[in-house]
N, C-alpha and C. Protein backbone atom coordinates (compact mmCIF):
# COMPACT_ATOMS: atom_id res chain seq x y z
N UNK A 1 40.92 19.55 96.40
CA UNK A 1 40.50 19.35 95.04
C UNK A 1 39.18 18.60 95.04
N UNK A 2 38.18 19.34 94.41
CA UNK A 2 36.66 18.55 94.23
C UNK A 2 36.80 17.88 93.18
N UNK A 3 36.15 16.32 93.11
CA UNK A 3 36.53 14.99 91.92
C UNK A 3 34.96 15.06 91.33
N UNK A 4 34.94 15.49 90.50
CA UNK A 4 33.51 16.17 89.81
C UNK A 4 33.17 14.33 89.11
N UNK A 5 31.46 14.27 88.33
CA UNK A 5 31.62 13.49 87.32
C UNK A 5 32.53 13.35 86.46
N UNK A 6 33.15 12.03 85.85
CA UNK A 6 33.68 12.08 84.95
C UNK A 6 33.31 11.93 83.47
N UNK A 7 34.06 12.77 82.92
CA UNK A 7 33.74 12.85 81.02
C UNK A 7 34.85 12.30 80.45
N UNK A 8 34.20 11.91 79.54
CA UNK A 8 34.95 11.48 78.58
C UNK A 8 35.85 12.77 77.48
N UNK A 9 37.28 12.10 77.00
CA UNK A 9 38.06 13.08 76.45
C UNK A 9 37.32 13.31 75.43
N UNK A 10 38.00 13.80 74.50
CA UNK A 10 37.60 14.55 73.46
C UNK A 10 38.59 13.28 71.86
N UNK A 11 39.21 12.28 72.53
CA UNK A 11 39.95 11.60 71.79
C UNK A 11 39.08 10.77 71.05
N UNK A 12 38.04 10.30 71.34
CA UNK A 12 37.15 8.73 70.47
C UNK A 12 37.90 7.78 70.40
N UNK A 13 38.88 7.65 70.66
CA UNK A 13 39.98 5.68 70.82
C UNK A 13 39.55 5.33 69.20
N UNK A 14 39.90 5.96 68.49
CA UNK A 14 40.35 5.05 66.97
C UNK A 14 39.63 5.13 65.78
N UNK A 15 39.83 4.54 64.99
CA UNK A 15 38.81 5.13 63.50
C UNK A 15 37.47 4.56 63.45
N UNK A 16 36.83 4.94 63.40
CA UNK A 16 35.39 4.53 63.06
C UNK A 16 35.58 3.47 61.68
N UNK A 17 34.38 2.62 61.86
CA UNK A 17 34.54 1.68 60.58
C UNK A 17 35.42 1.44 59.88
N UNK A 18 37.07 0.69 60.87
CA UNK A 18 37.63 0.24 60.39
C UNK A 18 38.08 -1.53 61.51
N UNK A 19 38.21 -2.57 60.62
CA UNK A 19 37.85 -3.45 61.24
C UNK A 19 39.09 -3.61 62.37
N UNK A 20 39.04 -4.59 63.77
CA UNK A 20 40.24 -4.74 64.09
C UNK A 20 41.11 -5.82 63.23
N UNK A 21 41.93 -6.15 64.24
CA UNK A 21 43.46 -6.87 63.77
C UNK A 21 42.50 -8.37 63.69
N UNK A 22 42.50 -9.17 62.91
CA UNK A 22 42.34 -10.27 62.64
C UNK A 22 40.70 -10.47 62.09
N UNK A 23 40.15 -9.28 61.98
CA UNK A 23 38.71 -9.70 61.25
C UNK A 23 38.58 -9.76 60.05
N UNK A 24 38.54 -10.60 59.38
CA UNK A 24 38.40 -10.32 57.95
C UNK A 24 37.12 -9.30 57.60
N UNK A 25 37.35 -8.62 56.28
CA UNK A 25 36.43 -7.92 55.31
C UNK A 25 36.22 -8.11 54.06
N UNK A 26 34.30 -8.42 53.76
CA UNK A 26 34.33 -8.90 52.47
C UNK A 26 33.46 -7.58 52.12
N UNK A 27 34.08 -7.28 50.98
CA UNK A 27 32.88 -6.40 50.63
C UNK A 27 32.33 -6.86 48.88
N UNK A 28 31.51 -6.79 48.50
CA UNK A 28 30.75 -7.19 47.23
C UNK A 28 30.10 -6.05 46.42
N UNK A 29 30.58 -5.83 45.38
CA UNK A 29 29.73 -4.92 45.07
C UNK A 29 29.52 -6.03 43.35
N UNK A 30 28.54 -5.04 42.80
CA UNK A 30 28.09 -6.11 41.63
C UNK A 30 27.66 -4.16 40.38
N UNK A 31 28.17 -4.77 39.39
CA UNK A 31 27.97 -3.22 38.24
C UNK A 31 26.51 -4.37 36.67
N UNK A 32 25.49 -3.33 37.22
CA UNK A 32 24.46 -3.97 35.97
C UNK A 32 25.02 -3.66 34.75
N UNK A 33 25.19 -4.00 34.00
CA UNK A 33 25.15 -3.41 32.64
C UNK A 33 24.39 -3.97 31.28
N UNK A 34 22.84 -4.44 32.29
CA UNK A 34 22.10 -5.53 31.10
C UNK A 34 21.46 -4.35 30.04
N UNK A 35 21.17 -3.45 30.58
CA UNK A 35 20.68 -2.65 29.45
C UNK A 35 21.51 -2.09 28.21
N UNK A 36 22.72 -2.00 28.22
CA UNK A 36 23.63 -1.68 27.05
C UNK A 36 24.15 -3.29 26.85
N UNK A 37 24.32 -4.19 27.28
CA UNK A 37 24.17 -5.49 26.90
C UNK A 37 23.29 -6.02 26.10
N UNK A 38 22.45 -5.73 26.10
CA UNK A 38 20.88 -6.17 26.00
C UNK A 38 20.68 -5.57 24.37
N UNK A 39 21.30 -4.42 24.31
CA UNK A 39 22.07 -3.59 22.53
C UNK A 39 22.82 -4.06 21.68
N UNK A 40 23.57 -4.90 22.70
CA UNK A 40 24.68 -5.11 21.92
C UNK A 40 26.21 -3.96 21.59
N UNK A 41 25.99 -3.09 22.36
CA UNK A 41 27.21 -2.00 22.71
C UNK A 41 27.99 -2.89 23.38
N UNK A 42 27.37 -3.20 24.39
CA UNK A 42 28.95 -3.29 25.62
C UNK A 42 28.90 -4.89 25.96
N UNK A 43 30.30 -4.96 25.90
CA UNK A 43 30.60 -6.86 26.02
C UNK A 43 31.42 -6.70 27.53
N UNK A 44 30.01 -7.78 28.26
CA UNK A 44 30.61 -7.61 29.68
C UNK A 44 31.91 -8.72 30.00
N UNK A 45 32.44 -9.52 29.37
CA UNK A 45 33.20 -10.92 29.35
C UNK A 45 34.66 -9.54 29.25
N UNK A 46 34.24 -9.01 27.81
CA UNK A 46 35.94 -8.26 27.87
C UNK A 46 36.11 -7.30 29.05
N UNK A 47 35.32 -6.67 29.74
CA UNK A 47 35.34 -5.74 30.82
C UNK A 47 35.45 -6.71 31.79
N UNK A 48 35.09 -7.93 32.19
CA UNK A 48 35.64 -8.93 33.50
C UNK A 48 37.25 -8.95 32.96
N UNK A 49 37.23 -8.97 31.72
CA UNK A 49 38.96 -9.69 31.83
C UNK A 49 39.92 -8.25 32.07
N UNK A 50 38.97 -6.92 31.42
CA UNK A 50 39.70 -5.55 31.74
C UNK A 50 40.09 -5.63 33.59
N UNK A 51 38.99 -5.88 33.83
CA UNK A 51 39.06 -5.19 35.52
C UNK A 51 39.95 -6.75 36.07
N UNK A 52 39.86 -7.71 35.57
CA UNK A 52 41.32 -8.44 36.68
C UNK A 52 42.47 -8.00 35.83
N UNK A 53 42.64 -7.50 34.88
CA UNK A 53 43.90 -7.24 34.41
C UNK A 53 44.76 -5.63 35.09
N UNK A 54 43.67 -4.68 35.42
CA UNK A 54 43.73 -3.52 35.73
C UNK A 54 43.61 -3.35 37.36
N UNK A 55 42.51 -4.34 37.86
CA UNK A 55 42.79 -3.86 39.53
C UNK A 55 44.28 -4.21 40.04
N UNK A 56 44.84 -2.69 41.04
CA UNK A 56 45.80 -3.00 42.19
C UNK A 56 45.49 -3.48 43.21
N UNK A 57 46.42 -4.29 43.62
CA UNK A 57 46.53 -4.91 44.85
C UNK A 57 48.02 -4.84 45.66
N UNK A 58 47.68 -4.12 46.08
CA UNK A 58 49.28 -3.39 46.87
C UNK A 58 50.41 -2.83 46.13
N UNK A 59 49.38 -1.91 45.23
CA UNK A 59 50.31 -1.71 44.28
C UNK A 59 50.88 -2.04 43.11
N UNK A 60 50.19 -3.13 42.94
CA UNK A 60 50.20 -3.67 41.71
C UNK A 60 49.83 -4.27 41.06
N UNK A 61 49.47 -4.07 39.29
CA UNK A 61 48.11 -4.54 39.07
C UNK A 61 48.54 -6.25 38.44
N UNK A 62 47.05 -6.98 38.18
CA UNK A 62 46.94 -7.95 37.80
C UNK A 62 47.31 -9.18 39.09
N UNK A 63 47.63 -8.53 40.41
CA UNK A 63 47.52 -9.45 41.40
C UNK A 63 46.75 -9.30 42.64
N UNK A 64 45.67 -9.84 41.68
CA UNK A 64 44.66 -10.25 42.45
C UNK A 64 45.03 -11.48 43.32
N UNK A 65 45.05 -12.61 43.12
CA UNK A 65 45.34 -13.67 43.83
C UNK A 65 43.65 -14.57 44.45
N UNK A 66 43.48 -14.28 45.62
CA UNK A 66 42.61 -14.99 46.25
C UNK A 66 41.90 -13.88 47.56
N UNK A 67 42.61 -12.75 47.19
CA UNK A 67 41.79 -12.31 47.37
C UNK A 67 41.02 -10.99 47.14
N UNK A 68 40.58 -10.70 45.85
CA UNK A 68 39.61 -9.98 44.83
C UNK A 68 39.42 -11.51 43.63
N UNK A 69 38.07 -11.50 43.58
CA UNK A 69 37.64 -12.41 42.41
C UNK A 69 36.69 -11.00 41.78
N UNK A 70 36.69 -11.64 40.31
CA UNK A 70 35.81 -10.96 39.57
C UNK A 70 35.23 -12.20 38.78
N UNK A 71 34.25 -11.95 38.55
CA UNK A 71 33.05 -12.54 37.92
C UNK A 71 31.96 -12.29 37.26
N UNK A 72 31.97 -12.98 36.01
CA UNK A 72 30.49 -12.26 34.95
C UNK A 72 29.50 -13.27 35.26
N UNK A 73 28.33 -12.79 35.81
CA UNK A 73 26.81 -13.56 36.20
C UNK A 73 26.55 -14.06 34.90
N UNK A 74 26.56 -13.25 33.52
CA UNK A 74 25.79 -13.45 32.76
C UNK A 74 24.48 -12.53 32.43
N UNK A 75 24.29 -12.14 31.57
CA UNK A 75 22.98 -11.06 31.45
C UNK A 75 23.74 -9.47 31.77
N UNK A 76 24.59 -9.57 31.90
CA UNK A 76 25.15 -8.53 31.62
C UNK A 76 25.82 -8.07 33.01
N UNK A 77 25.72 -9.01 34.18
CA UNK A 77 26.29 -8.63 35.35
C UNK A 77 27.68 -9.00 35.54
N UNK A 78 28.27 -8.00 36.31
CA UNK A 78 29.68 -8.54 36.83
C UNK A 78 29.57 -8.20 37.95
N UNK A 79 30.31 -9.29 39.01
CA UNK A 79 30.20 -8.90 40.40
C UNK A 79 31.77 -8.93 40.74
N UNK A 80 32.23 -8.16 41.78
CA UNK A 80 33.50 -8.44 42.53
C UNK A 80 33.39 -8.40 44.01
N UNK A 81 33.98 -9.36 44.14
CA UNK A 81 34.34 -9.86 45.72
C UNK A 81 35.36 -9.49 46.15
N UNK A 82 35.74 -8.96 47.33
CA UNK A 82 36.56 -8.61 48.26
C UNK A 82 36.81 -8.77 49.38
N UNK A 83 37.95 -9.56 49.37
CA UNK A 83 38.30 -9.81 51.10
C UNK A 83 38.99 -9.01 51.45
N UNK A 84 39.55 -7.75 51.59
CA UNK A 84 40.16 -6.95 52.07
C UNK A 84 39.56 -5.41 51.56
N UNK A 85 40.52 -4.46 52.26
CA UNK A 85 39.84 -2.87 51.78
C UNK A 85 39.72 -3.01 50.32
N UNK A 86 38.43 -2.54 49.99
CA UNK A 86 38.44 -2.20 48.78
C UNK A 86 37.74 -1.09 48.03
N UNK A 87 37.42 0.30 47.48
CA UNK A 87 36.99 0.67 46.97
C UNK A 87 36.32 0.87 46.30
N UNK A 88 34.77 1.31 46.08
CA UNK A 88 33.48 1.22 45.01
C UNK A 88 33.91 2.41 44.26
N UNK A 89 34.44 3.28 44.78
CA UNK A 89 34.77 4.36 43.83
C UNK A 89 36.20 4.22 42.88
N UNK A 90 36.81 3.59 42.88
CA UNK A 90 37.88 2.83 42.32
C UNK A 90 37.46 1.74 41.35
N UNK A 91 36.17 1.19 41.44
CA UNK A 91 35.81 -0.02 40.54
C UNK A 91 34.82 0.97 39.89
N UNK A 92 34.04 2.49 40.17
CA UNK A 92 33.80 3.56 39.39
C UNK A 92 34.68 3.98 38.43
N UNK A 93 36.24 4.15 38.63
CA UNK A 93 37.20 5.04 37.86
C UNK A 93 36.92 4.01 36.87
N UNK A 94 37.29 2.55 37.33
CA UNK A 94 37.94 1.41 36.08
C UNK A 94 36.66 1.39 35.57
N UNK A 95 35.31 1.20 35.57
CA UNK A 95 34.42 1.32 34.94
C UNK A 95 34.72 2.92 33.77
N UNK A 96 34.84 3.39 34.18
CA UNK A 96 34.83 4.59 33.40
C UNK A 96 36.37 4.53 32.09
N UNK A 97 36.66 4.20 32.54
CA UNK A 97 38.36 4.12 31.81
C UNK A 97 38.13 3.10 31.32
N UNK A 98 37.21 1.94 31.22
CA UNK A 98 37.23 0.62 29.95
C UNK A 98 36.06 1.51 29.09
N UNK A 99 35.12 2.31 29.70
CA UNK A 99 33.85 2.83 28.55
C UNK A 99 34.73 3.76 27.79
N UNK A 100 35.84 4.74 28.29
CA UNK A 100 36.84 6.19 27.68
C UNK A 100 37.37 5.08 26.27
N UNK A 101 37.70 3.92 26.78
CA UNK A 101 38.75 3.25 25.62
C UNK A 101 37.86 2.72 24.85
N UNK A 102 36.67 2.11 24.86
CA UNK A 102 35.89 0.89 24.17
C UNK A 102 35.30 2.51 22.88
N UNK A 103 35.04 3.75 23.25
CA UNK A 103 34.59 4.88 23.04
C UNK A 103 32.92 4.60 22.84
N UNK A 104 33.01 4.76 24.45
CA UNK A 104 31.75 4.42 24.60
C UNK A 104 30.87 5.49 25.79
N UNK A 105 32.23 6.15 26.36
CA UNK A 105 31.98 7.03 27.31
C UNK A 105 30.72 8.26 26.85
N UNK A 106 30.69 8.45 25.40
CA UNK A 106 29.84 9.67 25.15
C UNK A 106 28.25 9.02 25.18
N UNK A 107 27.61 7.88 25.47
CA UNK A 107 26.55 7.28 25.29
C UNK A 107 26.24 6.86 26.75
N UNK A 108 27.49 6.20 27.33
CA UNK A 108 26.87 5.60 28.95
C UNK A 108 27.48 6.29 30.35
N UNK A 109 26.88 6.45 31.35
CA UNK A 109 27.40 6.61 32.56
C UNK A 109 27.25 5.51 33.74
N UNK A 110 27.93 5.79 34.60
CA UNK A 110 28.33 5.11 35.37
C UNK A 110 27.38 5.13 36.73
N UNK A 111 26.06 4.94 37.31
CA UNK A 111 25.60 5.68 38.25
C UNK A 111 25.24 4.77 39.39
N UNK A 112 25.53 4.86 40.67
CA UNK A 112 25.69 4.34 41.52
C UNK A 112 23.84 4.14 42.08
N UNK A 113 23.38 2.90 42.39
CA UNK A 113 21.94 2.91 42.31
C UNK A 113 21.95 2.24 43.71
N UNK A 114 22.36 1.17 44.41
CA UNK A 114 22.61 1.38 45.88
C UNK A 114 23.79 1.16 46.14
N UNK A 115 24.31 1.10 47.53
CA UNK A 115 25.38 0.48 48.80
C UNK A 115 25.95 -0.56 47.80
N UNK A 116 26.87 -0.38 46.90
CA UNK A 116 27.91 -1.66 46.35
C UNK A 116 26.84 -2.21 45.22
N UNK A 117 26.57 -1.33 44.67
CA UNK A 117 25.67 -1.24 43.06
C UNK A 117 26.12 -0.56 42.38
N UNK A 118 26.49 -0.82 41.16
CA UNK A 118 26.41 0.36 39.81
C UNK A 118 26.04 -0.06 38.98
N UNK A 119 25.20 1.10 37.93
CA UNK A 119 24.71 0.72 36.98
C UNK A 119 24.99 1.55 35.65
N UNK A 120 25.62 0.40 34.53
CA UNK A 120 25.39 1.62 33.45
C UNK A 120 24.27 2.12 32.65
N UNK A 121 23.88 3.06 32.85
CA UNK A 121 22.76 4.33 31.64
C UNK A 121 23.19 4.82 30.43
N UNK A 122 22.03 4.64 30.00
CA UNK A 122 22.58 5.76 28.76
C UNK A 122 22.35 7.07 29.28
N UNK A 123 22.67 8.44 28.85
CA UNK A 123 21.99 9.69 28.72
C UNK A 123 20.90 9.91 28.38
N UNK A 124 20.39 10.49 28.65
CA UNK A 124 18.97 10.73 28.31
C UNK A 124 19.08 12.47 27.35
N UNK A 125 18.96 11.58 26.02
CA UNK A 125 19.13 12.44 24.74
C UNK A 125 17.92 12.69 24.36
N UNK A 126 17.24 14.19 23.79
CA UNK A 126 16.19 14.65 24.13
C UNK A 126 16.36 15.00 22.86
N UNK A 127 15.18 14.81 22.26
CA UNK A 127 15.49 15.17 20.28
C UNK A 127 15.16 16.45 20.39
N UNK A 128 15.73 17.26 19.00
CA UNK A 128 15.51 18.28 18.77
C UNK A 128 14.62 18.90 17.43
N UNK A 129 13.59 17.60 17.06
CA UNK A 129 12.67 17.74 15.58
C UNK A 129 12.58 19.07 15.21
N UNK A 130 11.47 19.11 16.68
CA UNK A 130 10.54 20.58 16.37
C UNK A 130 11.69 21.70 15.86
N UNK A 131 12.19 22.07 16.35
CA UNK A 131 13.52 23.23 16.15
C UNK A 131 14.06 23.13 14.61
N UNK A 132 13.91 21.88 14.37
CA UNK A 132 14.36 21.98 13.01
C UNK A 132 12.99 22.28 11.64
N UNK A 133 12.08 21.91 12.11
CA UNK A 133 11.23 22.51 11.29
C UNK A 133 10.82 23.56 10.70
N UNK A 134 11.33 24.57 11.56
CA UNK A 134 10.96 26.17 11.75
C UNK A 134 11.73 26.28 10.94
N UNK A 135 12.61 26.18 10.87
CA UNK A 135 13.65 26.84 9.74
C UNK A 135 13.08 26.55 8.24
């Protein structure tokens, strides 16, 4: 039997970007919402108290504990902290589901601007004058 170079399997030993056994994970993400603040539409104080009332934490909501904080900066920011897995696309849904209820969803979106950023927009509503003149 000839003992050639050796290669490596085809297995990779484990998940990519997931931490080991005893490292903690913080992740931070922070949602702007000074520009519909800044209107007077959207009250960021009741959306901090929506999202600790609404995030799960193993299943179940409103226990947060110590570790998810939420927090309003002021000026229209809210940030959340995370010491464990946590989801940006999940603090997307609950963003979206306090604008569906406040009925606010037909004016703002939700749009992700970097790495553990979101920001709410309005649409960009494009008048229709001219069109009506002709008639």
């Amino acid at each position: 039997m000839v003992a050639g170079p050796k290669r490596p399997t085809a297995g990779g030993g484990g998940q990519k970007g997931t931490p080991k056994k005893g490292q903690k994970v913080t992740k931070k993400f922070t949602i702007n919402a000074t520009q519909p603040t800044s209107d007077r539409i959207f009250d960021p104080s009741a959306f901090t108290t929506f999202l600790q009332q609404r995030i799960k934490v193993d299943g179940r909501t409103g226990n947060l504990g110590d570790t998810i904080t939420v927090s309003n900066l002021g000026d229209g920011r809210i940030e959340v902290v995370a010491h464990q897995e946590f989801s940006g696309r999940y603090l997307k849904y609950l963003t979206k589901k306090f604008l569906k209820k406040q009925q606010l969803r037909d004016w703002l979106r939700v749009v992700s601007t970097q790495k553990g950023e979101y920001s709410l927009k309005f649409f960009n509503v494009v008048g229709d004058e001219g069109d009506e003149d002709e008639d």
